[in-house]
Protein backbone atom coordinates (compact mmCIF):
# COMPACT_ATOMS: atom_id res chain seq x y z
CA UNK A 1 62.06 40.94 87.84
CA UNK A 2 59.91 42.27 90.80
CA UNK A 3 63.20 41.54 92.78
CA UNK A 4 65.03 43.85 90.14
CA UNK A 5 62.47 47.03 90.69
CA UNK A 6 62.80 46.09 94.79
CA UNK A 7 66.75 46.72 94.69
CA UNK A 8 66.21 49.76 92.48
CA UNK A 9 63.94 51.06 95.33
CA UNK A 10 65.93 50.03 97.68
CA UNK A 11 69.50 51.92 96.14
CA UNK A 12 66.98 55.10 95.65
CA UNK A 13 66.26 55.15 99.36
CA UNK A 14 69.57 54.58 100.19
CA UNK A 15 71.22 57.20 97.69
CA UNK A 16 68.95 59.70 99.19
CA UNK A 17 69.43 58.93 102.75
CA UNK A 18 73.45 59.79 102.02
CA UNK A 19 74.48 62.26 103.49
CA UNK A 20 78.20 62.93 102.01
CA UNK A 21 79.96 62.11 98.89
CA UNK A 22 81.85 59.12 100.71
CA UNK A 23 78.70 57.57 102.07
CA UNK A 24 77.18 57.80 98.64
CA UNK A 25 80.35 55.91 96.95
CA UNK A 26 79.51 53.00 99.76
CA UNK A 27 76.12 53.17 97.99
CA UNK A 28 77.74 52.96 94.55
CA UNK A 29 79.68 50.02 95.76
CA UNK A 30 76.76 48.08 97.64
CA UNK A 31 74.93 48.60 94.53
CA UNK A 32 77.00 48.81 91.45
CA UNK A 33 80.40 47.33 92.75
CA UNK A 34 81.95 44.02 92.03
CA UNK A 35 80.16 42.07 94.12
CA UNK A 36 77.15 44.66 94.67
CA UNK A 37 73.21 43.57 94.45
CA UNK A 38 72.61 44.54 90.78
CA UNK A 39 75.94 43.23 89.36
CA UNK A 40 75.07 39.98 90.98
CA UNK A 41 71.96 40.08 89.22
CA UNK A 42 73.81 39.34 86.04
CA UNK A 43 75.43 35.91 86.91
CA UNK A 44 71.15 35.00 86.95
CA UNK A 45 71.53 35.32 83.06
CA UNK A 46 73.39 32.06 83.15
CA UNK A 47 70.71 29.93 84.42
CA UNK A 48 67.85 31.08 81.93
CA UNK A 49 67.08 30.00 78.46
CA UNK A 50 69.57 31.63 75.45
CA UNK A 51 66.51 33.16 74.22
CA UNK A 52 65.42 35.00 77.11
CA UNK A 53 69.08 36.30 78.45
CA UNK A 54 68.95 39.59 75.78
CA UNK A 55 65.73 40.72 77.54
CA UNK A 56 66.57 39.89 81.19
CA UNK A 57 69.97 41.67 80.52
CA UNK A 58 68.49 44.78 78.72
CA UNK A 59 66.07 44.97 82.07
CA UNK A 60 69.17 44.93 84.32
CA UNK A 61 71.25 47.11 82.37
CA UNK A 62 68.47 49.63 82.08
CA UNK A 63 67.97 48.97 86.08
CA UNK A 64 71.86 49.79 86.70
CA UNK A 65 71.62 53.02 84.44
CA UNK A 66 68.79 54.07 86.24
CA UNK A 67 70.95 53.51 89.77
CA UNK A 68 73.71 55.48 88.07
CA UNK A 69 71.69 58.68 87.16
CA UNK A 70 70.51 58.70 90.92
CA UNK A 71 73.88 58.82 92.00
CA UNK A 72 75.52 61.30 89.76
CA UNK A 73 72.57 63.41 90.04
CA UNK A 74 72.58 63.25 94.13
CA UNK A 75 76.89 63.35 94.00
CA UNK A 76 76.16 66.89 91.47
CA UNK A 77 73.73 67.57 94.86
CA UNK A 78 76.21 66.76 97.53
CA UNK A 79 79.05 68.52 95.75
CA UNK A 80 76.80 71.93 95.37
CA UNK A 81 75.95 72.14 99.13
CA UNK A 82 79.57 71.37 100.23
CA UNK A 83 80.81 74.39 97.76
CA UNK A 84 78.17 76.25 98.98
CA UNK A 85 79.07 75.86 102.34
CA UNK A 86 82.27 76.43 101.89
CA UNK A 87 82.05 80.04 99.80
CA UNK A 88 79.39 81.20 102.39
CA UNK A 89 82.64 80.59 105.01
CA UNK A 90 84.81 82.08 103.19
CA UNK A 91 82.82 85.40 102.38
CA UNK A 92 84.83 88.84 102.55
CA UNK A 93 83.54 91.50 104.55
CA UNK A 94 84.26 94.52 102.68
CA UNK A 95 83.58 96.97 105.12
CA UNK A 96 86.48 95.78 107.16
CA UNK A 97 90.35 97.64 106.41
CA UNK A 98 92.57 95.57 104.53
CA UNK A 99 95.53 93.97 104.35
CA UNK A 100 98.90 96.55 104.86
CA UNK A 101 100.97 95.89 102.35
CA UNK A 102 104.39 96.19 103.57
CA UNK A 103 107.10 98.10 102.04
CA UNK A 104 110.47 97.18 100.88
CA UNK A 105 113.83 97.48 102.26
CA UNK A 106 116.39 99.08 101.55
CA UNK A 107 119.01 97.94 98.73
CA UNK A 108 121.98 95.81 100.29
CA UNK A 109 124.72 98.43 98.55
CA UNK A 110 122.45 101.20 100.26
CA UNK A 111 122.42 99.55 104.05
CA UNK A 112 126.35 98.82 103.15
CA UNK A 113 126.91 102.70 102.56
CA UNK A 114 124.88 103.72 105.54
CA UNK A 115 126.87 101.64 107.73
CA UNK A 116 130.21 103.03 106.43
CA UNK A 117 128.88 106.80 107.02
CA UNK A 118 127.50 105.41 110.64
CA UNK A 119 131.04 103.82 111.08
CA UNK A 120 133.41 106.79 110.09
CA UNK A 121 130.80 108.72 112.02
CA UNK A 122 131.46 107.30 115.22
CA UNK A 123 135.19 108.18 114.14
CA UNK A 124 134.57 112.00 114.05
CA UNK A 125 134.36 112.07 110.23
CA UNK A 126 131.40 114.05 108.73
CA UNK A 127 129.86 113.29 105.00
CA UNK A 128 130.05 116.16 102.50
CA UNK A 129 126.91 116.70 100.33
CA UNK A 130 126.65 119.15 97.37
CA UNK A 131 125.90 119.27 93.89
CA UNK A 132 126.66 117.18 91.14
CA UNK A 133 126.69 119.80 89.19
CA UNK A 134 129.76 122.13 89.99
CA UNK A 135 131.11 125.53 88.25
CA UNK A 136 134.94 125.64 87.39
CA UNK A 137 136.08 127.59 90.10
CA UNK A 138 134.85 125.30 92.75
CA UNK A 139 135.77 122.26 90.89
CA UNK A 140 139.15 123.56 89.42
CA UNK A 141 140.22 127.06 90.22
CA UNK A 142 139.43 126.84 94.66
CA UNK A 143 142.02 123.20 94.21
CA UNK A 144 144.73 124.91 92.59
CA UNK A 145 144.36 122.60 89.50
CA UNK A 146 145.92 124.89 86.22
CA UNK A 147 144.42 125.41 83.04
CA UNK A 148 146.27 123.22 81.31
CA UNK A 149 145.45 119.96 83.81
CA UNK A 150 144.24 116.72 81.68
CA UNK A 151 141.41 117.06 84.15
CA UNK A 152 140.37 120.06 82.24
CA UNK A 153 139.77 118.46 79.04
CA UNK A 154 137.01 117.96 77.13
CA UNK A 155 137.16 113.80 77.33
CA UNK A 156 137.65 113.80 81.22
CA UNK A 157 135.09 116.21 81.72
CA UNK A 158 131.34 116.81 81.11
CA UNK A 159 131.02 120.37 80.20
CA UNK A 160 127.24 121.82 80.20
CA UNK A 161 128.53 125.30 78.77
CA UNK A 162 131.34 127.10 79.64
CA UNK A 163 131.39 127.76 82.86
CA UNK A 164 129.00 124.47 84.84
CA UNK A 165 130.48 120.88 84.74
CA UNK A 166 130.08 117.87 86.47
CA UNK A 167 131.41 117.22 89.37
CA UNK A 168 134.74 115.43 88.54
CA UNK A 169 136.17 114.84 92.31
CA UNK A 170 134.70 115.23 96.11
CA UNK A 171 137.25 118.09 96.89
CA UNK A 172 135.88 120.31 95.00
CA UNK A 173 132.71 120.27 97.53
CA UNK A 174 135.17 120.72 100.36
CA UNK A 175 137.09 123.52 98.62
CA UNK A 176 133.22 125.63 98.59
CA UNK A 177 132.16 124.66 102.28
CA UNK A 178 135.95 125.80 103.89
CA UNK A 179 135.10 128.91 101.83
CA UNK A 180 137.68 129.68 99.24
């Protein structure tokens, strides 16, 4: 069993000496593997007396879980130092400006609108802006629409009192800006 407590020495120098989580799983396997120095020790059991193989296996067992605990505990290590590492180069200087967020664009019916203006543009034509909100002479009397015009009525038309409406068509913007 002397040979037992030399291999446990000998996997505690070596699970130290690792310096990364794969060089510690080589360790592991050298060790603890199929074929590694303290799994071997259990096809010994074989050649002792039935009466002695429940000690001798309890003694390599307890030798195995004692190689385990060194190697989580140095892998818990190992993994600490890397994430360490890793948030130290990843650390956020506040003092520097940050990030410009960049705006949106423009809606598609939006650029489609602003072309057409840009296009009849270019043909001489000029867009007509006003109010939505209209009196009746501008939106009825200046086009020569009578008072008795469905356009008039009360379900075509928005009235806000007696006299202010809704724009109901674009001439009546043209009818205020040629001046009548």
């Amino acid at each position: 069993m002397s040979h037992l407590a030399e291999l446990v020495a000998n996997a505690a120098a070596a699970i130290n000496q690792a310096s990364d989580v794969a060089a510690l799983d080589n360790v592991r396997v050298e060790y603890l593997g199929k074929k590694g120095h303290l799994t071997l020790q259990m096809t010994t059991l074989r050649d002792l007396p039935p009466e002695e193989r429940p000690a001798a296996g309890a003694v390599i067992n307890a030798a195995k879980e004692q190689v385990q605990q060194a190697l989580n505990a140095r892998k818990a290590e190992l993994e600490s130092a890397v994430l360490n590492a890793r948030l130290a180069a990843e650390t956020i200087d506040i003092s520097l400006p940050g990030r410009r967020i960049e705006n949106g664009g423009l809606h598609p019916v939006t650029r489609t609108i602003d072309r057409i203006e840009s296009f009849f543009g270019e043909l001489g034509f000029t867009v007509a802006t006003g109010p939505e909100i209209e009196d009746d002479y501008h939106n009825f009397d200046a086009l020569n629409i009578p008072g008795h015009h469905p356009a008039r009525a009360d379900h075509d038309t928005f009235w806000f009192d007696a006299t202010r409406l809704l724009r109901t068509q674009t001439s009546g913007r043209l009818a205020s800006r040629s001046g009548r």
